[in-house]
PDB file of N, CA and C in Angstrom:
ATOM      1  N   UNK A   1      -1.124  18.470  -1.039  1.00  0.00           N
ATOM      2  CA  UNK A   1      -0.206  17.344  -1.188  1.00  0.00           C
ATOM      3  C   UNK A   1       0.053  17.131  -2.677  1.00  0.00           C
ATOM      4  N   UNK A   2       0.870  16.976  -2.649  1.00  0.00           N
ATOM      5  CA  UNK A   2       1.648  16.724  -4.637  1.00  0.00           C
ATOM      6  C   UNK A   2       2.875  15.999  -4.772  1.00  0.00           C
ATOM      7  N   UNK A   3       2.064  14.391  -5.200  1.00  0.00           N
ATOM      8  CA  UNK A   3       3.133  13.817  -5.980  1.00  0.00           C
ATOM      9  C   UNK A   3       3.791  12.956  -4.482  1.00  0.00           C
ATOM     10  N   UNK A   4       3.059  12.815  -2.753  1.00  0.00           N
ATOM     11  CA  UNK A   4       3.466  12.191  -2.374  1.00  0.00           C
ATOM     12  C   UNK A   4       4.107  10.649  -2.228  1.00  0.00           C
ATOM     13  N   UNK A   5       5.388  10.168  -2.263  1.00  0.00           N
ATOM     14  CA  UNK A   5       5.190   8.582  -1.646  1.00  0.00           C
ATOM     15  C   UNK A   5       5.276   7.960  -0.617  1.00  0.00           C
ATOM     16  N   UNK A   6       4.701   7.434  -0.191  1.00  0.00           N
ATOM     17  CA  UNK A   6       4.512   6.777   0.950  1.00  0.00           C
ATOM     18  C   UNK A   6       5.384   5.306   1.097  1.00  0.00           C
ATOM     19  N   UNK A   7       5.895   4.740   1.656  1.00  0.00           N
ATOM     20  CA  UNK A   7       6.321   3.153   2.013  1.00  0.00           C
ATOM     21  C   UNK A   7       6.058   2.613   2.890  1.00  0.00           C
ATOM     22  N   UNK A   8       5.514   1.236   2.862  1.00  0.00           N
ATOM     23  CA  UNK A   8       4.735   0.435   4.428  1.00  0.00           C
ATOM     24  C   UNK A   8       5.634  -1.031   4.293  1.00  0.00           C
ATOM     25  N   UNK A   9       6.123  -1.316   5.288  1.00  0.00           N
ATOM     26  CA  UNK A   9       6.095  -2.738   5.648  1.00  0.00           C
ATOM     27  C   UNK A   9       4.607  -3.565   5.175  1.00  0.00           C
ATOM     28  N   UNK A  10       4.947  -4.888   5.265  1.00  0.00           N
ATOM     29  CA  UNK A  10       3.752  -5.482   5.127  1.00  0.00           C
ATOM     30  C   UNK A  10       3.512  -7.015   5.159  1.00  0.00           C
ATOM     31  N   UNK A  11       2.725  -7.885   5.285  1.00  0.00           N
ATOM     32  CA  UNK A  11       3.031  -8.845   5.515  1.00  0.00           C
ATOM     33  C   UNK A  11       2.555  -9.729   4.393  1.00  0.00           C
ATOM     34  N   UNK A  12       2.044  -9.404   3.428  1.00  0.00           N
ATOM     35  CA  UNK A  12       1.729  -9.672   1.534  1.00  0.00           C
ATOM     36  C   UNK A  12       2.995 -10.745   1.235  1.00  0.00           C
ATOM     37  N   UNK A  13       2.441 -11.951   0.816  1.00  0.00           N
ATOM     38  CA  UNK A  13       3.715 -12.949   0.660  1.00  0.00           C
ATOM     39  C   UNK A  13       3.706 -13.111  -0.719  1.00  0.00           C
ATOM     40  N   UNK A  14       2.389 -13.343  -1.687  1.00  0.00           N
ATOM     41  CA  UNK A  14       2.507 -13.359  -2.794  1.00  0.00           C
ATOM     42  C   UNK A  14       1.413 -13.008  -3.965  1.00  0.00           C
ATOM     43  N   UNK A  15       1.142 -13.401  -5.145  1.00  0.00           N
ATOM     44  CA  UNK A  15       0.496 -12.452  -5.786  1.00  0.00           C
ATOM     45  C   UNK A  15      -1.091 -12.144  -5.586  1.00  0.00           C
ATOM     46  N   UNK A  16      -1.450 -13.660  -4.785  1.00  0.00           N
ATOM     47  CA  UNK A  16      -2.633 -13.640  -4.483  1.00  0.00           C
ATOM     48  C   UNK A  16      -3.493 -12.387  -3.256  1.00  0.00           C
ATOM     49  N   UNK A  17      -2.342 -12.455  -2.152  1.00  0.00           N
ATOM     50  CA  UNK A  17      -1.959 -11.304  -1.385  1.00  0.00           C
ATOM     51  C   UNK A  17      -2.343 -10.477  -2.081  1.00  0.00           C
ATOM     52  N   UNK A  18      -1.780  -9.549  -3.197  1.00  0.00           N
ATOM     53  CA  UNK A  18      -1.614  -8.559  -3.800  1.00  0.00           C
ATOM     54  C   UNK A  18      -3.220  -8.205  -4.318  1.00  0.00           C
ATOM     55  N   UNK A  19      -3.612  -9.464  -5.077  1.00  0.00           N
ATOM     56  CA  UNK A  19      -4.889  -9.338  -5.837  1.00  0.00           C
ATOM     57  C   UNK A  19      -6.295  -9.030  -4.893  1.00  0.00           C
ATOM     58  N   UNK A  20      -6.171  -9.440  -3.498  1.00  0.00           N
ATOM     59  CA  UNK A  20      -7.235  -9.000  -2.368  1.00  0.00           C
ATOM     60  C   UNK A  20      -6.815  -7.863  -2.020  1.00  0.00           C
ATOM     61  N   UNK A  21      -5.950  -7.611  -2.090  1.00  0.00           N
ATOM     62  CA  UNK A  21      -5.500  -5.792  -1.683  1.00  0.00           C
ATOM     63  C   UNK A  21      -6.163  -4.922  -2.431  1.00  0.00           C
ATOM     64  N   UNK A  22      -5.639  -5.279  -4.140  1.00  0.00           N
ATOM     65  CA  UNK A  22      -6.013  -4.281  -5.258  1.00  0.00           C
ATOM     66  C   UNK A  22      -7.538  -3.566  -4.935  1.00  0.00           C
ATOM     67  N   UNK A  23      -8.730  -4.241  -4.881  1.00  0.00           N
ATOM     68  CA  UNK A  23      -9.667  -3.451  -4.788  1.00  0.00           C
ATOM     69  C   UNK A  23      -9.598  -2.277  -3.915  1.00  0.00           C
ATOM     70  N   UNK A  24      -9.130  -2.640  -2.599  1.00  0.00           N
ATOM     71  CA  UNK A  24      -9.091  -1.672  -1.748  1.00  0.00           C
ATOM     72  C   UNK A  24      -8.170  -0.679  -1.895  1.00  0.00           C
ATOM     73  N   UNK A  25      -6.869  -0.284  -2.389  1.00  0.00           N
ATOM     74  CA  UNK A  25      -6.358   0.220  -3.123  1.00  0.00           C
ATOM     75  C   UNK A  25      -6.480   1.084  -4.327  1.00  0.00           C
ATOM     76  N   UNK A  26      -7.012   0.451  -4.974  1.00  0.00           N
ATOM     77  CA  UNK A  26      -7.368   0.655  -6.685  1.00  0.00           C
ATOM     78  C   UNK A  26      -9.058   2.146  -6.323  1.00  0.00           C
ATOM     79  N   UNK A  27      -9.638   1.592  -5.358  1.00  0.00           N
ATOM     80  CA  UNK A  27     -10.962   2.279  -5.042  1.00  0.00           C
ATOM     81  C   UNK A  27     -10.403   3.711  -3.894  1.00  0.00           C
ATOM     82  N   UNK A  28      -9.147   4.151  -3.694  1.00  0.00           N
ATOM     83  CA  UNK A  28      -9.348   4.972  -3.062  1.00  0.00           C
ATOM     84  C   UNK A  28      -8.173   6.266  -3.668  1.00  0.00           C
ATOM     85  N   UNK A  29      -9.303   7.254  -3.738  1.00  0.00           N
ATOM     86  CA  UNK A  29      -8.953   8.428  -4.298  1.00  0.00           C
ATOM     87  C   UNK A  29      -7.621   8.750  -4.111  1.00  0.00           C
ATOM     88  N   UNK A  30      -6.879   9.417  -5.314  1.00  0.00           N
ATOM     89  CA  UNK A  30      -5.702  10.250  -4.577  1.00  0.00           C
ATOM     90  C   UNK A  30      -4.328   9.229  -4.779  1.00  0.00           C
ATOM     91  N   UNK A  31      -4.828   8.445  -4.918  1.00  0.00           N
ATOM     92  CA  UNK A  31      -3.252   7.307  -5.625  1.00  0.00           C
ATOM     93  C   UNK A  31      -3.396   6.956  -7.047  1.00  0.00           C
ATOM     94  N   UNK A  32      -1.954   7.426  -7.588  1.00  0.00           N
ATOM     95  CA  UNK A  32      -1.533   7.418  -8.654  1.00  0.00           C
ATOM     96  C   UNK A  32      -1.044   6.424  -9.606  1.00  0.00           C
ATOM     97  N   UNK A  33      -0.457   5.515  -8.414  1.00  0.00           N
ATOM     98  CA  UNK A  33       0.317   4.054  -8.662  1.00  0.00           C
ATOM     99  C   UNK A  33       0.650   3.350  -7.207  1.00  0.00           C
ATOM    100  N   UNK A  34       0.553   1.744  -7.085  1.00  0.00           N
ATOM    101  CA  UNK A  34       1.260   1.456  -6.490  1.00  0.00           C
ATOM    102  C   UNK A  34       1.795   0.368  -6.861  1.00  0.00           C
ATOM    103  N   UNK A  35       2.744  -0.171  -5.609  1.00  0.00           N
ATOM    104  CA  UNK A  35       3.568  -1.642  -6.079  1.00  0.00           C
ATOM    105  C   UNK A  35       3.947  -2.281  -5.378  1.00  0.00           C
ATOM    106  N   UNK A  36       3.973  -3.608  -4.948  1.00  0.00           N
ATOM    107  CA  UNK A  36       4.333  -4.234  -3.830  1.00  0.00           C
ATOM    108  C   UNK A  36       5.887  -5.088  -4.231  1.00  0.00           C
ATOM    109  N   UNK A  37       6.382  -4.978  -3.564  1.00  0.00           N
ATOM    110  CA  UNK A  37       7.660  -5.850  -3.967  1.00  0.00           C
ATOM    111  C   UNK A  37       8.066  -6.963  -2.922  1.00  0.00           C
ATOM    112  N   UNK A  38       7.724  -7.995  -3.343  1.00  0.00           N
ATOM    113  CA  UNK A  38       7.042  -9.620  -2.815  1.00  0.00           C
ATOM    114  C   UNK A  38       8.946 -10.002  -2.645  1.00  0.00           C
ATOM    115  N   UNK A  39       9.839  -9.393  -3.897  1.00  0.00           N
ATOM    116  CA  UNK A  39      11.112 -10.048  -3.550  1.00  0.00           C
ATOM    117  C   UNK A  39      11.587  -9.276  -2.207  1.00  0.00           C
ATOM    118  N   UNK A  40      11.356  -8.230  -1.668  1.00  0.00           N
ATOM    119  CA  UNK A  40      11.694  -7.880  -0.274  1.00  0.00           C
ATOM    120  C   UNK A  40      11.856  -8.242   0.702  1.00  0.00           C
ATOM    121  N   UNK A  41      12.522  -8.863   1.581  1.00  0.00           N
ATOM    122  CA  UNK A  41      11.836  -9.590   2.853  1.00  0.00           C
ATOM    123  C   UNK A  41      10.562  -8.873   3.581  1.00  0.00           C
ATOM    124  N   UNK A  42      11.078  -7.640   3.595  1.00  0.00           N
ATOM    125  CA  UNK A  42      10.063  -6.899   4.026  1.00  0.00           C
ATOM    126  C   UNK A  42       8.481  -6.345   3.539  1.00  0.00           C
ATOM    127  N   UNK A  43       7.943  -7.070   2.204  1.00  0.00           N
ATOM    128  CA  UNK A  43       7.412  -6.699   1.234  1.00  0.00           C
ATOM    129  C   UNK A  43       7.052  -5.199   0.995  1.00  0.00           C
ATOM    130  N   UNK A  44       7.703  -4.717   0.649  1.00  0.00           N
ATOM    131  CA  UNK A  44       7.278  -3.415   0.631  1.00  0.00           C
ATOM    132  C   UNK A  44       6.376  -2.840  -0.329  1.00  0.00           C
ATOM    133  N   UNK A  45       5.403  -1.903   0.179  1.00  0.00           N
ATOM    134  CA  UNK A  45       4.158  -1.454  -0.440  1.00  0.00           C
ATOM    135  C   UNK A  45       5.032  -0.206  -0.765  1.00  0.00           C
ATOM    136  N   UNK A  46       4.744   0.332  -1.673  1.00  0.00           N
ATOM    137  CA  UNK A  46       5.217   1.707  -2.543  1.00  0.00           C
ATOM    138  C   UNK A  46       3.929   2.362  -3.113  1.00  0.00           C
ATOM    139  N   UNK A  47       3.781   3.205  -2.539  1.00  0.00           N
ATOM    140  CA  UNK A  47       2.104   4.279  -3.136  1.00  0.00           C
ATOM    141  C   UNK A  47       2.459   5.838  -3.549  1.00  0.00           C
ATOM    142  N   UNK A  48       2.194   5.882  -4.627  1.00  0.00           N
ATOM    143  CA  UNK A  48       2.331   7.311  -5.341  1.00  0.00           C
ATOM    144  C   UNK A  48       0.906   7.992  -4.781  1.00  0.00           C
ATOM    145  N   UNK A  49       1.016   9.035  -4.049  1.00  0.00           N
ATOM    146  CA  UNK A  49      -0.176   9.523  -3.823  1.00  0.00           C
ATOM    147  C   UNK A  49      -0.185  11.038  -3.996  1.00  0.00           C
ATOM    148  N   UNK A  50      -1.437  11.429  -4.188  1.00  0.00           N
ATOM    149  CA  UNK A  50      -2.012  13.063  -5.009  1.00  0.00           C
ATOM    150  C   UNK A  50      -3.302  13.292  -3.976  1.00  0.00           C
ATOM    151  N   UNK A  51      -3.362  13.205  -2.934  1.00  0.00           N
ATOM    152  CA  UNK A  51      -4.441  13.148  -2.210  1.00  0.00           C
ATOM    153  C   UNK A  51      -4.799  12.494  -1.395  1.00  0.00           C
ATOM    154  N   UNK A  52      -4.191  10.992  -1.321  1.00  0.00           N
ATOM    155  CA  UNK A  52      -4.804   9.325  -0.355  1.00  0.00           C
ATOM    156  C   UNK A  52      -3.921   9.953   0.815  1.00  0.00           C
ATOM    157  N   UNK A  53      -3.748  10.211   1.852  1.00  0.00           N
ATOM    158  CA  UNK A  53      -3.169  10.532   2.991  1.00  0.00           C
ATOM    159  C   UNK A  53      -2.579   8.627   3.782  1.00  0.00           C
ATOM    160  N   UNK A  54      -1.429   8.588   4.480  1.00  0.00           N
ATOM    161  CA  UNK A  54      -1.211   7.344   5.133  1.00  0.00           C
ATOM    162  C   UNK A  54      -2.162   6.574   5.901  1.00  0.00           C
ATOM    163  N   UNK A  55      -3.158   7.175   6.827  1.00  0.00           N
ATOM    164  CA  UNK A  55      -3.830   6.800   7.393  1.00  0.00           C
ATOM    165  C   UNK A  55      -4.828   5.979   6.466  1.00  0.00           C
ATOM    166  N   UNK A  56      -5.242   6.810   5.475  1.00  0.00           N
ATOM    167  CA  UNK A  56      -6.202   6.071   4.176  1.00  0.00           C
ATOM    168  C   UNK A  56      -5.805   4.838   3.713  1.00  0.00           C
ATOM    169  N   UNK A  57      -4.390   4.888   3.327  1.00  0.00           N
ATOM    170  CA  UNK A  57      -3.652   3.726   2.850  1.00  0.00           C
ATOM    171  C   UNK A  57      -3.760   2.205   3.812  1.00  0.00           C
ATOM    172  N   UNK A  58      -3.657   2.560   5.069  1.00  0.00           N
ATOM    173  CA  UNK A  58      -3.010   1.900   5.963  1.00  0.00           C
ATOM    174  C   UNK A  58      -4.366   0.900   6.516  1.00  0.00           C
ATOM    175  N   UNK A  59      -5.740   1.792   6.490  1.00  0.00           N
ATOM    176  CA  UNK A  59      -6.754   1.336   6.404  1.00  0.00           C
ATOM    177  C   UNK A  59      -6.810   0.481   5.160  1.00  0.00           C
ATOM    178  N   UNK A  60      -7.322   1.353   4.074  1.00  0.00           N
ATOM    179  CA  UNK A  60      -7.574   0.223   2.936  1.00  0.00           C
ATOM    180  C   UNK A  60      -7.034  -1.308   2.785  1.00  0.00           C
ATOM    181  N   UNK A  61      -5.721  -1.035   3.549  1.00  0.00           N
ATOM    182  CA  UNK A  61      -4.759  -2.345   3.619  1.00  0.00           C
ATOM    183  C   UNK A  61      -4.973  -3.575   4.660  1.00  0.00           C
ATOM    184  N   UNK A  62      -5.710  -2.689   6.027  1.00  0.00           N
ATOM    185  CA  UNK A  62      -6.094  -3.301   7.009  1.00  0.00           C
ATOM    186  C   UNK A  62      -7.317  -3.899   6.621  1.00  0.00           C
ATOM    187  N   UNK A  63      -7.745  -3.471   6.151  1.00  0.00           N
ATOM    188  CA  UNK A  63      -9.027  -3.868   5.779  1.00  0.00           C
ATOM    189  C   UNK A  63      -9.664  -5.017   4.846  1.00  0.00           C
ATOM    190  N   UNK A  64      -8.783  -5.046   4.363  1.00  0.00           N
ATOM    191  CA  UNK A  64      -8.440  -6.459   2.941  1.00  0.00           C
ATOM    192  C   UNK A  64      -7.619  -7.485   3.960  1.00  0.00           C
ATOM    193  N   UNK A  65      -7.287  -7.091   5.526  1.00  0.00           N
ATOM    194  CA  UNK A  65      -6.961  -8.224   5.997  1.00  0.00           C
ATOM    195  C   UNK A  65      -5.518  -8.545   6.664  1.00  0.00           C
ATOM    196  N   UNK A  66      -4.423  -7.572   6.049  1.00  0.00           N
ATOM    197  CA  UNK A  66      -3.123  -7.299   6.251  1.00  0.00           C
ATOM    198  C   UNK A  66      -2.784  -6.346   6.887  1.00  0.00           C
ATOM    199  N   UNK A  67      -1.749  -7.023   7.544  1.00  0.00           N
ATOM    200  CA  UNK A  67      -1.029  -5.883   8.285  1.00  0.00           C
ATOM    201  C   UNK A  67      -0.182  -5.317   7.176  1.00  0.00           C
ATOM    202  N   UNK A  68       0.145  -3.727   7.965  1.00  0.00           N
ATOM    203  CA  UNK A  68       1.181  -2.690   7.529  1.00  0.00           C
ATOM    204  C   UNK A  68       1.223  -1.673   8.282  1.00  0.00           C
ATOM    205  N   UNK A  69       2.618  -1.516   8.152  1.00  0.00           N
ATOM    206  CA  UNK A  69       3.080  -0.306   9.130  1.00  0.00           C
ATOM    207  C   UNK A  69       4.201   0.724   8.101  1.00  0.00           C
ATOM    208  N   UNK A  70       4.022   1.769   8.948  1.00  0.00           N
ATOM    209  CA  UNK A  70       4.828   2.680   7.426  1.00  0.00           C
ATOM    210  C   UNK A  70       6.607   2.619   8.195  1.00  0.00           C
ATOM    211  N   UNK A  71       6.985   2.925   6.679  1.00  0.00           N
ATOM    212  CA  UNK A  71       8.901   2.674   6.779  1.00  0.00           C
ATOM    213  C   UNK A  71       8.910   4.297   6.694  1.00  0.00           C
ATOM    214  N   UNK A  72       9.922   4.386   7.720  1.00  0.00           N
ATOM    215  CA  UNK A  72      10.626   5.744   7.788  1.00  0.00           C
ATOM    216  C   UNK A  72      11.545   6.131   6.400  1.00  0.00           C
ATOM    217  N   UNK A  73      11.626   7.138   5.727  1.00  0.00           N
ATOM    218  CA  UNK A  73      12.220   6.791   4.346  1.00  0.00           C
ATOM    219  C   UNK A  73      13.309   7.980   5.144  1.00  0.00           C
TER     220      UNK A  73
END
């Protein structure tokens, strides 16, 4: 895998959202960058990944508490 991105729906309303995510995020191998964009209706999660596979993502995210589901790009 090289240089994948991934996009998820999500239900992250604002920055605080964001800041309980980060650990789980930030701690898993293979992502490069990500970014949530709170002005979306849809908030969309954006993940540069080199290794983190969707399923990884989707966990880490579940797991901090939030839903997400991935956007068909």
């Amino acid at each position: 895998m090289n240089g994948t991105t991934f996009v998820f729906k999500t239900n992250m309303k604002c920055s605080g959202c964001v800041e309980k995510v980060t650990p789980a995020l930030n701690s898993l191998r293979g992502i490069t960058r990500w970014d949530v964009d709170l002005a979306n209706p849809d908030r969309l999660l954006s993940v540069e990944s080199d290794g983190a596979t969707e399923p990884e993502i989707i966990e880490a995210v579940q797991s901090a508490g939030y839903k997400i589901e991935p956007v068909d790009a």
